[in-house]
C-alpha atoms as a PDB file:
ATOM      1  CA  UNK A   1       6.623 -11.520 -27.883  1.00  0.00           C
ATOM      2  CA  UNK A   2       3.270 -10.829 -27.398  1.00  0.00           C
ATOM      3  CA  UNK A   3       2.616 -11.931 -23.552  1.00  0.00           C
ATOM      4  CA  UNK A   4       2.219  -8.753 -21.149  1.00  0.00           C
ATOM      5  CA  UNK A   5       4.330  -8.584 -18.110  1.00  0.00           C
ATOM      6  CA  UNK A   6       2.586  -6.494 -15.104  1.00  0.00           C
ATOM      7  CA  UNK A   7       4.974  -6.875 -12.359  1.00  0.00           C
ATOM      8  CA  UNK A   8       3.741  -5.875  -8.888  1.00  0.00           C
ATOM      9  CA  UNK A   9       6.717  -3.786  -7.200  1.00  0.00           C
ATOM     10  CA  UNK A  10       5.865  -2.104  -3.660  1.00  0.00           C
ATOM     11  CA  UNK A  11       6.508   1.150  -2.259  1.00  0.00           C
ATOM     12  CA  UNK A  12       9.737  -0.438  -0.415  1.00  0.00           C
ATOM     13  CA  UNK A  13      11.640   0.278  -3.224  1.00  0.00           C
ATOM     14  CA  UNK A  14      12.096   3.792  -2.192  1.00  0.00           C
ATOM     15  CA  UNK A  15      13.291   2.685   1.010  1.00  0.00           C
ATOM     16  CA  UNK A  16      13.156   4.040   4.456  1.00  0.00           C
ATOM     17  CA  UNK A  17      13.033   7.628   3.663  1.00  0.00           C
ATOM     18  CA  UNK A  18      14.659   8.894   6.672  1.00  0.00           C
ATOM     19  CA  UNK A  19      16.011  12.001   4.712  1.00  0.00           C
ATOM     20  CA  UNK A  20      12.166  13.188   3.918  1.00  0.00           C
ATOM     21  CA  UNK A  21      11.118  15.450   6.174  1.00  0.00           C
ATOM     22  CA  UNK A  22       7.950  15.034   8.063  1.00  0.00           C
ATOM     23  CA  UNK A  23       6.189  16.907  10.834  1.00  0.00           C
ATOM     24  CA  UNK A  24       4.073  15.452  13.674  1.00  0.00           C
ATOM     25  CA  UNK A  25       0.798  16.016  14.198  1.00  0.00           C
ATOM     26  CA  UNK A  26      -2.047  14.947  16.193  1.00  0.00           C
ATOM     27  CA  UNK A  27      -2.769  11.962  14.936  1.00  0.00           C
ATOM     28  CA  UNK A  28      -0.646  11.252  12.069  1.00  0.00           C
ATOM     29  CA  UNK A  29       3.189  12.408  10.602  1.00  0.00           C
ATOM     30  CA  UNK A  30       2.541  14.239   7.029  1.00  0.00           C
ATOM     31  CA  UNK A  31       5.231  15.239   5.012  1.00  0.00           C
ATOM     32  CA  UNK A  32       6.880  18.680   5.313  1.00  0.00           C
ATOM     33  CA  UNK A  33       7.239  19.222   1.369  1.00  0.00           C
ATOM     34  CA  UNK A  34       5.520  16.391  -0.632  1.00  0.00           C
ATOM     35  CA  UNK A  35       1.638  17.711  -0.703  1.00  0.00           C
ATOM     36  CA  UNK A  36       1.094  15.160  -3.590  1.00  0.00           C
ATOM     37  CA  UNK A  37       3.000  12.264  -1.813  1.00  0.00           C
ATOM     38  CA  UNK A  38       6.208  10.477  -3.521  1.00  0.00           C
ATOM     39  CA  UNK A  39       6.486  10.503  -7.251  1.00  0.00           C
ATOM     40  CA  UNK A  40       8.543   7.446  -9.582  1.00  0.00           C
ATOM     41  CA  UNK A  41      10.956  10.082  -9.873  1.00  0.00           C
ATOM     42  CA  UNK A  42      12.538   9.593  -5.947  1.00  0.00           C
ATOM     43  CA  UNK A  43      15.462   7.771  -5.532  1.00  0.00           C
ATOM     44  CA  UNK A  44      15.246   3.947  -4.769  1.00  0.00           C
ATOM     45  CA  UNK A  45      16.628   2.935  -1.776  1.00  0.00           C
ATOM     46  CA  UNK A  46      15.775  -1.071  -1.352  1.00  0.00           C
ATOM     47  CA  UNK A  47      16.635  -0.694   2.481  1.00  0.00           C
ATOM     48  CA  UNK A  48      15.877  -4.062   3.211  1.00  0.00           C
ATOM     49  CA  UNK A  49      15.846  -7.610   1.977  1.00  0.00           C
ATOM     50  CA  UNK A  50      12.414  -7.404   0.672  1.00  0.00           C
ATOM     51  CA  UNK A  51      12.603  -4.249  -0.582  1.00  0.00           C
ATOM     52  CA  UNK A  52      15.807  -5.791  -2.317  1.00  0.00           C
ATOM     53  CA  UNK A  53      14.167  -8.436  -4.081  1.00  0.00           C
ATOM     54  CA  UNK A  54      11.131  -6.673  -5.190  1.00  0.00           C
ATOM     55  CA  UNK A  55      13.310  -4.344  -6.078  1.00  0.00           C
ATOM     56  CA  UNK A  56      15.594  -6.081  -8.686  1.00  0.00           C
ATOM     57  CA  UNK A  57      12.368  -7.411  -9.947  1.00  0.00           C
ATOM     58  CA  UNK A  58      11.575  -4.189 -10.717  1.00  0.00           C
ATOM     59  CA  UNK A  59      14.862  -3.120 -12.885  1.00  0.00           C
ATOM     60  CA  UNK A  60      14.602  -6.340 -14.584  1.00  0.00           C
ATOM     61  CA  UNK A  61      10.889  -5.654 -15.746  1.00  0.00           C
ATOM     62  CA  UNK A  62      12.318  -1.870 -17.144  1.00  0.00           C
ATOM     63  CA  UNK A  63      15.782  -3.754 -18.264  1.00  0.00           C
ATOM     64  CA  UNK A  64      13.945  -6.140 -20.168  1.00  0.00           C
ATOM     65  CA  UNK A  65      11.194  -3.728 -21.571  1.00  0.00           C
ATOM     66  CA  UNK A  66      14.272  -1.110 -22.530  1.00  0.00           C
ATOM     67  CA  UNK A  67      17.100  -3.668 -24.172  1.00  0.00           C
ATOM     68  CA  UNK A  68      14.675  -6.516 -25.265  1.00  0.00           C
ATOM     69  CA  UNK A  69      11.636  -4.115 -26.395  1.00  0.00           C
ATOM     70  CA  UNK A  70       9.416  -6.579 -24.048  1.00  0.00           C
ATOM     71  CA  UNK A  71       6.174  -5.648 -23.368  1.00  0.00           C
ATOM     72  CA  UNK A  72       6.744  -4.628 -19.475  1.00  0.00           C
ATOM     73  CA  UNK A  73       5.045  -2.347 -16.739  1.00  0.00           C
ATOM     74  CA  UNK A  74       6.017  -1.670 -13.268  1.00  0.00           C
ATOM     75  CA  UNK A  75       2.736  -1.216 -10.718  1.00  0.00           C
ATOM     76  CA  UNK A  76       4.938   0.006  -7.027  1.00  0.00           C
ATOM     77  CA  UNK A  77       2.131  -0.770  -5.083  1.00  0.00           C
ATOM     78  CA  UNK A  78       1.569   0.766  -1.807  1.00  0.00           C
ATOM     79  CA  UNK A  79      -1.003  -1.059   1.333  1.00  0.00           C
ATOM     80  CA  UNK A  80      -3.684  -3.044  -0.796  1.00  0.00           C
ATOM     81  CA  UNK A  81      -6.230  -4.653   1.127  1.00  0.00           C
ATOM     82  CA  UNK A  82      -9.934  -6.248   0.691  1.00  0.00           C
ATOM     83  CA  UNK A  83     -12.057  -9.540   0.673  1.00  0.00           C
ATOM     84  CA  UNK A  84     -10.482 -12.402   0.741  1.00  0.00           C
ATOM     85  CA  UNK A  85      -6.848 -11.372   1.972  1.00  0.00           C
ATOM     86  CA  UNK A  86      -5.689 -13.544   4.743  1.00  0.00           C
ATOM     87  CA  UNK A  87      -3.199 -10.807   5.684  1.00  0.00           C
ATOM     88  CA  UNK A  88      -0.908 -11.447   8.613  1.00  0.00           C
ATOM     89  CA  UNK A  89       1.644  -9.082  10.727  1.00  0.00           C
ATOM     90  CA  UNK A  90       4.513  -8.703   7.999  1.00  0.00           C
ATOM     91  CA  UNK A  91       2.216  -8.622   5.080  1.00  0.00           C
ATOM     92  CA  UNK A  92      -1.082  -7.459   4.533  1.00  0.00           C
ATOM     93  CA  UNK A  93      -1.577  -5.923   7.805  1.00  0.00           C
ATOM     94  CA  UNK A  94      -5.149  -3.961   7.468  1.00  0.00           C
ATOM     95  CA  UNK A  95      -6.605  -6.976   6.807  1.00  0.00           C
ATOM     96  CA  UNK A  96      -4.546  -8.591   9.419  1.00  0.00           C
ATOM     97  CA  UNK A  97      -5.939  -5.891  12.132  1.00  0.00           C
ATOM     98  CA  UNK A  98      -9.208  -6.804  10.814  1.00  0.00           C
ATOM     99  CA  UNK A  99      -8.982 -10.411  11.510  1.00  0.00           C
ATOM    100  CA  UNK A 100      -7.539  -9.535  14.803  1.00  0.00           C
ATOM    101  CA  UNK A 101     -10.166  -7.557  16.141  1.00  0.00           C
ATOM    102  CA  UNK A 102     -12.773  -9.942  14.817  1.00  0.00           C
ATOM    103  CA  UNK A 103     -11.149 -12.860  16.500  1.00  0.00           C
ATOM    104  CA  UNK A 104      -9.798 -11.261  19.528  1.00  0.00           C
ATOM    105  CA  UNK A 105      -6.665 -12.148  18.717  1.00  0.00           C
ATOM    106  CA  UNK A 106      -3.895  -9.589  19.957  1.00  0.00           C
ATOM    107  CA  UNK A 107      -2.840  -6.673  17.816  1.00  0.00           C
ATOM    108  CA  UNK A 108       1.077  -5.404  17.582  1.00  0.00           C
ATOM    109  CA  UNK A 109       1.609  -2.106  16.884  1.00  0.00           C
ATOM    110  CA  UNK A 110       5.274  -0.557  16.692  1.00  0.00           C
ATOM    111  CA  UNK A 111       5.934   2.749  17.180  1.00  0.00           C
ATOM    112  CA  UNK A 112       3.818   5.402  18.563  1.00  0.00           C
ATOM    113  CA  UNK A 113       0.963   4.341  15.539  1.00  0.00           C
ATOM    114  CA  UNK A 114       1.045   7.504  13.680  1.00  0.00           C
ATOM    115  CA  UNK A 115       3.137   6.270  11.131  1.00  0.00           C
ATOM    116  CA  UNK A 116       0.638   7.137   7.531  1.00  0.00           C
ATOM    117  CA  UNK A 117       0.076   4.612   4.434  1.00  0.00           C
ATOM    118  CA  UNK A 118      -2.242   5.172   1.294  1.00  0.00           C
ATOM    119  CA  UNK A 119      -4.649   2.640   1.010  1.00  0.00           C
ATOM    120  CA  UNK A 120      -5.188   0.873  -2.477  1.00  0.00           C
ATOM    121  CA  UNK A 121      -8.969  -1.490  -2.582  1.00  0.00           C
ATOM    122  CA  UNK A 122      -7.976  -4.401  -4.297  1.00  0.00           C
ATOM    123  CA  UNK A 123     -11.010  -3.319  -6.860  1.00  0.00           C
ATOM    124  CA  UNK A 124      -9.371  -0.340  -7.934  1.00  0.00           C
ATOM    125  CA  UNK A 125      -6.043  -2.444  -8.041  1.00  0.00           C
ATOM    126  CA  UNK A 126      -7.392  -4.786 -10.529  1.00  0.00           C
ATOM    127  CA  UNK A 127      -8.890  -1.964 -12.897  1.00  0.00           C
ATOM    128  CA  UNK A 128      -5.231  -0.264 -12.898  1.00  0.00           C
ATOM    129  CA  UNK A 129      -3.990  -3.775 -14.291  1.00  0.00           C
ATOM    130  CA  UNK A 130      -6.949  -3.952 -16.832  1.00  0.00           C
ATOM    131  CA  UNK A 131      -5.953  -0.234 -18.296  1.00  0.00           C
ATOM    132  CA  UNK A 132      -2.080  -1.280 -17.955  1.00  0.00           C
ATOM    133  CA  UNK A 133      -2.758  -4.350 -19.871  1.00  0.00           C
ATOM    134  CA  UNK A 134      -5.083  -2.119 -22.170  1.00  0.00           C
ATOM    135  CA  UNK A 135      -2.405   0.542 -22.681  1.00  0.00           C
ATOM    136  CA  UNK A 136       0.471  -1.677 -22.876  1.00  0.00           C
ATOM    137  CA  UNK A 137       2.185  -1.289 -26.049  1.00  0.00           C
ATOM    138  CA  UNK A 138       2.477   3.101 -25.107  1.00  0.00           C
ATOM    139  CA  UNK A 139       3.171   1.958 -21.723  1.00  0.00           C
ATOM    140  CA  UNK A 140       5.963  -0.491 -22.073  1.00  0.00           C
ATOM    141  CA  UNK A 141       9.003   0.041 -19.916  1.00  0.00           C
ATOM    142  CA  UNK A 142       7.367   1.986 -17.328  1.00  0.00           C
ATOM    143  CA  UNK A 143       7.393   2.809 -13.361  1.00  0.00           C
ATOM    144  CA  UNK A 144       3.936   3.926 -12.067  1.00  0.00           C
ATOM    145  CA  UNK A 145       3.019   4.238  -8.524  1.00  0.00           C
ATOM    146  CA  UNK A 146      -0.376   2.844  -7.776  1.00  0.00           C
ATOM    147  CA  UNK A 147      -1.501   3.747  -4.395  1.00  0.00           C
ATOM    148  CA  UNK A 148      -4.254   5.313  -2.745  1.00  0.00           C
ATOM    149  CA  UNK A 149      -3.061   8.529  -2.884  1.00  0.00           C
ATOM    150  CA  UNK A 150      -3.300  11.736  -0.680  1.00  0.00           C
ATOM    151  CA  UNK A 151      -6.854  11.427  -0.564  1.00  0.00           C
ATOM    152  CA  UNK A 152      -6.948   7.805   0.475  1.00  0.00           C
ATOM    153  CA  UNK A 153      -4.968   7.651   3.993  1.00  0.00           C
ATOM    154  CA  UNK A 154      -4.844   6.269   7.425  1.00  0.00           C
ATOM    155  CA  UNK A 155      -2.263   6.578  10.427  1.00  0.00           C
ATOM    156  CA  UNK A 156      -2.088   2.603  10.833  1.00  0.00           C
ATOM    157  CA  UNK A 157      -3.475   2.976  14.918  1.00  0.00           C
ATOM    158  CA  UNK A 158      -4.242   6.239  15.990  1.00  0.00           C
ATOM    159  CA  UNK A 159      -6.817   6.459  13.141  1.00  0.00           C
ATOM    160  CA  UNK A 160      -7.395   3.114  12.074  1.00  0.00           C
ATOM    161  CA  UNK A 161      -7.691   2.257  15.530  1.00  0.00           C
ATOM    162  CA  UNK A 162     -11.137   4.167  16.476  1.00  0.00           C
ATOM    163  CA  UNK A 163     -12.432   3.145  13.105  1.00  0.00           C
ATOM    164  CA  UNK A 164     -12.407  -0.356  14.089  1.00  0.00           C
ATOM    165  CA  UNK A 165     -13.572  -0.120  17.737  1.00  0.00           C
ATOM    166  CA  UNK A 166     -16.722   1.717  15.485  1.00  0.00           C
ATOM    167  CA  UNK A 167     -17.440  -1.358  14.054  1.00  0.00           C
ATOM    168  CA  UNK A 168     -16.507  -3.663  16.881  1.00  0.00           C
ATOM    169  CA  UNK A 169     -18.244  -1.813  19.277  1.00  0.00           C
ATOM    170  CA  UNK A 170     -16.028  -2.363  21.506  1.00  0.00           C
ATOM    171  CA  UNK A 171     -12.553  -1.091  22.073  1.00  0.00           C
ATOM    172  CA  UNK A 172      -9.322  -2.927  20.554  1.00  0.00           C
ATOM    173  CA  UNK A 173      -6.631  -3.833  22.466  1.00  0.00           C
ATOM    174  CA  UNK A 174      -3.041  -3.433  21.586  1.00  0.00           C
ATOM    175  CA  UNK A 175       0.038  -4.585  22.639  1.00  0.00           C
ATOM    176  CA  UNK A 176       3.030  -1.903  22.063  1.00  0.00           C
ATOM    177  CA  UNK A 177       6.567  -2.376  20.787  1.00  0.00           C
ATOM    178  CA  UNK A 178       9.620  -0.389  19.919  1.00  0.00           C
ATOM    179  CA  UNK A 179      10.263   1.027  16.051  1.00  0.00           C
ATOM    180  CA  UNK A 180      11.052  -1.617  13.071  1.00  0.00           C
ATOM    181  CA  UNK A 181      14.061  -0.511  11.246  1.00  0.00           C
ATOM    182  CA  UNK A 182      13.609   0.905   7.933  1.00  0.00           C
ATOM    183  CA  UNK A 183       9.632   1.555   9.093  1.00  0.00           C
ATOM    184  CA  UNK A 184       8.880   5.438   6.909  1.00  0.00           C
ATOM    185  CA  UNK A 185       6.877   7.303   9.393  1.00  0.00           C
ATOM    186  CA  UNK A 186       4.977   8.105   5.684  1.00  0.00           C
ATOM    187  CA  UNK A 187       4.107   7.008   2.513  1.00  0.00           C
ATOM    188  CA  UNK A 188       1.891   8.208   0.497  1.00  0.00           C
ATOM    189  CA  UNK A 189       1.971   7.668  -3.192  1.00  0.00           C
ATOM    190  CA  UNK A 190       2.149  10.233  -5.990  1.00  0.00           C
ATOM    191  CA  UNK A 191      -0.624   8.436  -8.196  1.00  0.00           C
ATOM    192  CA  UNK A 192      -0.736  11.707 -11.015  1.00  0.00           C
ATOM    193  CA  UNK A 193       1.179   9.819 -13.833  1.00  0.00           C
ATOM    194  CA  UNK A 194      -1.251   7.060 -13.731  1.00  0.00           C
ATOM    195  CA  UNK A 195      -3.978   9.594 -13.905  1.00  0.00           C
ATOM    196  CA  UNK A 196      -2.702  10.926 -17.028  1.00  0.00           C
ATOM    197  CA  UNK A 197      -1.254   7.970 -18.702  1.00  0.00           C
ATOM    198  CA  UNK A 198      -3.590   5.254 -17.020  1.00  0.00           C
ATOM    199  CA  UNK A 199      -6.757   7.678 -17.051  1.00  0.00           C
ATOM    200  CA  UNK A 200      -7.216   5.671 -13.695  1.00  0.00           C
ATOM    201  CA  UNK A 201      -7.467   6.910  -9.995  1.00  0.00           C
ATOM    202  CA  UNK A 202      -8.987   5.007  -7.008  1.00  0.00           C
ATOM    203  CA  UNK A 203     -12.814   4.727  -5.946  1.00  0.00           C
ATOM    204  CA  UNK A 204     -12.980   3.340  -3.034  1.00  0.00           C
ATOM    205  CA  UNK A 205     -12.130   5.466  -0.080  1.00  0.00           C
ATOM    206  CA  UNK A 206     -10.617   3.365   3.292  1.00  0.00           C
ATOM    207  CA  UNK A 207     -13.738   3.993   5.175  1.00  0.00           C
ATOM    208  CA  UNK A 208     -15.923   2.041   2.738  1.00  0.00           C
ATOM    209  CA  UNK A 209     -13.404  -0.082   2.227  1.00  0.00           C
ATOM    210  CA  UNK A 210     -12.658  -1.474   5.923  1.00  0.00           C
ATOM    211  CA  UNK A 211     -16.081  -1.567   6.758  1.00  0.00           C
ATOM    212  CA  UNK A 212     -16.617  -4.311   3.372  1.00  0.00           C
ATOM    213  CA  UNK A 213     -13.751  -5.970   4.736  1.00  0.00           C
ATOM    214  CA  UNK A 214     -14.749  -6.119   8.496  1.00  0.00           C
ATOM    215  CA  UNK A 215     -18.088  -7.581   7.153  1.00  0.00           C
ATOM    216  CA  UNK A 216     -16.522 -10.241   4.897  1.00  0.00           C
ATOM    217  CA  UNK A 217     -14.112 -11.144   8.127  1.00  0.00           C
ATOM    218  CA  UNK A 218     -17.047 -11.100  10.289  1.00  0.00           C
ATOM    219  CA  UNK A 219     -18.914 -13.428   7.986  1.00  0.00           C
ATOM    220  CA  UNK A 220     -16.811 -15.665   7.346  1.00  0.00           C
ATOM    221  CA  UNK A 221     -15.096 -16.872  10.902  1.00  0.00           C
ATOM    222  CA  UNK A 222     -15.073 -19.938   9.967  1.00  0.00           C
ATOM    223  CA  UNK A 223     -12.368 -19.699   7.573  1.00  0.00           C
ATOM    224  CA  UNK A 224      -9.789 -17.597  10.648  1.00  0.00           C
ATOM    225  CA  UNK A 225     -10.204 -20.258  13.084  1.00  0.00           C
END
């Protein structure tokens, strides 16, 4: 078969992580001895029922690629966000803060808000798909993390939060609740074998990022009503 298969996985797969260790900081948790974040190499935990049946998605797509010879890649994804995502509490949540604070609508946070996720653009998303597509046939069968990276991260309140009061204005509001099970205080994706096999890495850092989506929220009310 010719047809490419791209199949979007998610950082889940690896599970809650609870054996990692991490130390508290200021702001944030950062991992005690993962200075390049998690690599396709860690064990996969699914955890959860999502993280289950992305999960067995994924093994199929490598199954299928390794028995079959079809033409398969794996993209475990971690937080992607930009224009256009109507993201809401369980699923797409940067953009669901966004919305929030532009409609002052109440924000949830669980946990103390430290917890730390790379941040993907959904621009440099797409060009990792164009290159997978592009590279597909010396690719086939493969697990690559596509993330934002160490250089690309935010603790999801007590940094995102003054970022969006910034361009609010005005501070946000939250409403606090006890820890999610299975929540990983961090993830941050180890994006070096799509460097080197992909020649791809992300552009868009979170700052310019947000701020593009805030402005597309802002403009656009009409359509969060």
């Amino acid at each position: 078969p010719e047809t490419a298969v791209l199949y979007a996985s998610t950082n889940k797969v690896y599970g809650g992580m609870e054996d990692v260790g991490v130390v508290e900081q200021e702001t944030r948790y950062a991992y005690a001895d993962y200075p390049c974040g998690i690599s396709e190499s860690a064990a996969l935990d699914f955890h959860s029922p999502y993280g289950c049946s992305k999960g067995t998605g994924d093994q199929y797509m490598l199954d299928y690629a390794r028995i079959y010879g079809l033409r398969t890649l794996v993209f475990r994804q971690s937080c992607i966000y930009g224009r256009r995502q109507f993201g809401v509490e369980d699923q797409g949540w940067v953009a669901h803060f966004v919305i929030a604070a532009v409609m002052g609508r109440p924000i949830s946070i669980y946990g103390d808000g430290k917890q730390v996720r790379d941040l993907l653009h959904v621009s440099d998303l797409i060009r990792a798909y164009e290159l997978g597509i592009a590279n597909i046939d010396r690719l086939k069968g493969q697990a690559f993390n596509v993330g934002g990276g160490v250089d690309n991260t935010l603790s999801i309140w007590q940094e995102f939060g003054p970022l969006l009061a910034e361009l609010a204005g005005h501070e946000i509001p939250v409403q606090r609740g006890d820890w999610r099970p299975g929540d990983q205080r961090v993830f941050i994706a180890d994006t070096r074998k799509a460097a080197a096999e992909l020649g791809w890495q992300p552009h868009i850092n979170p700052s310019t990022g947000i701020c593009d989506l805030y402005e597309w929220v802002a403009g656009n009310r009409d359509l969060f009503m």
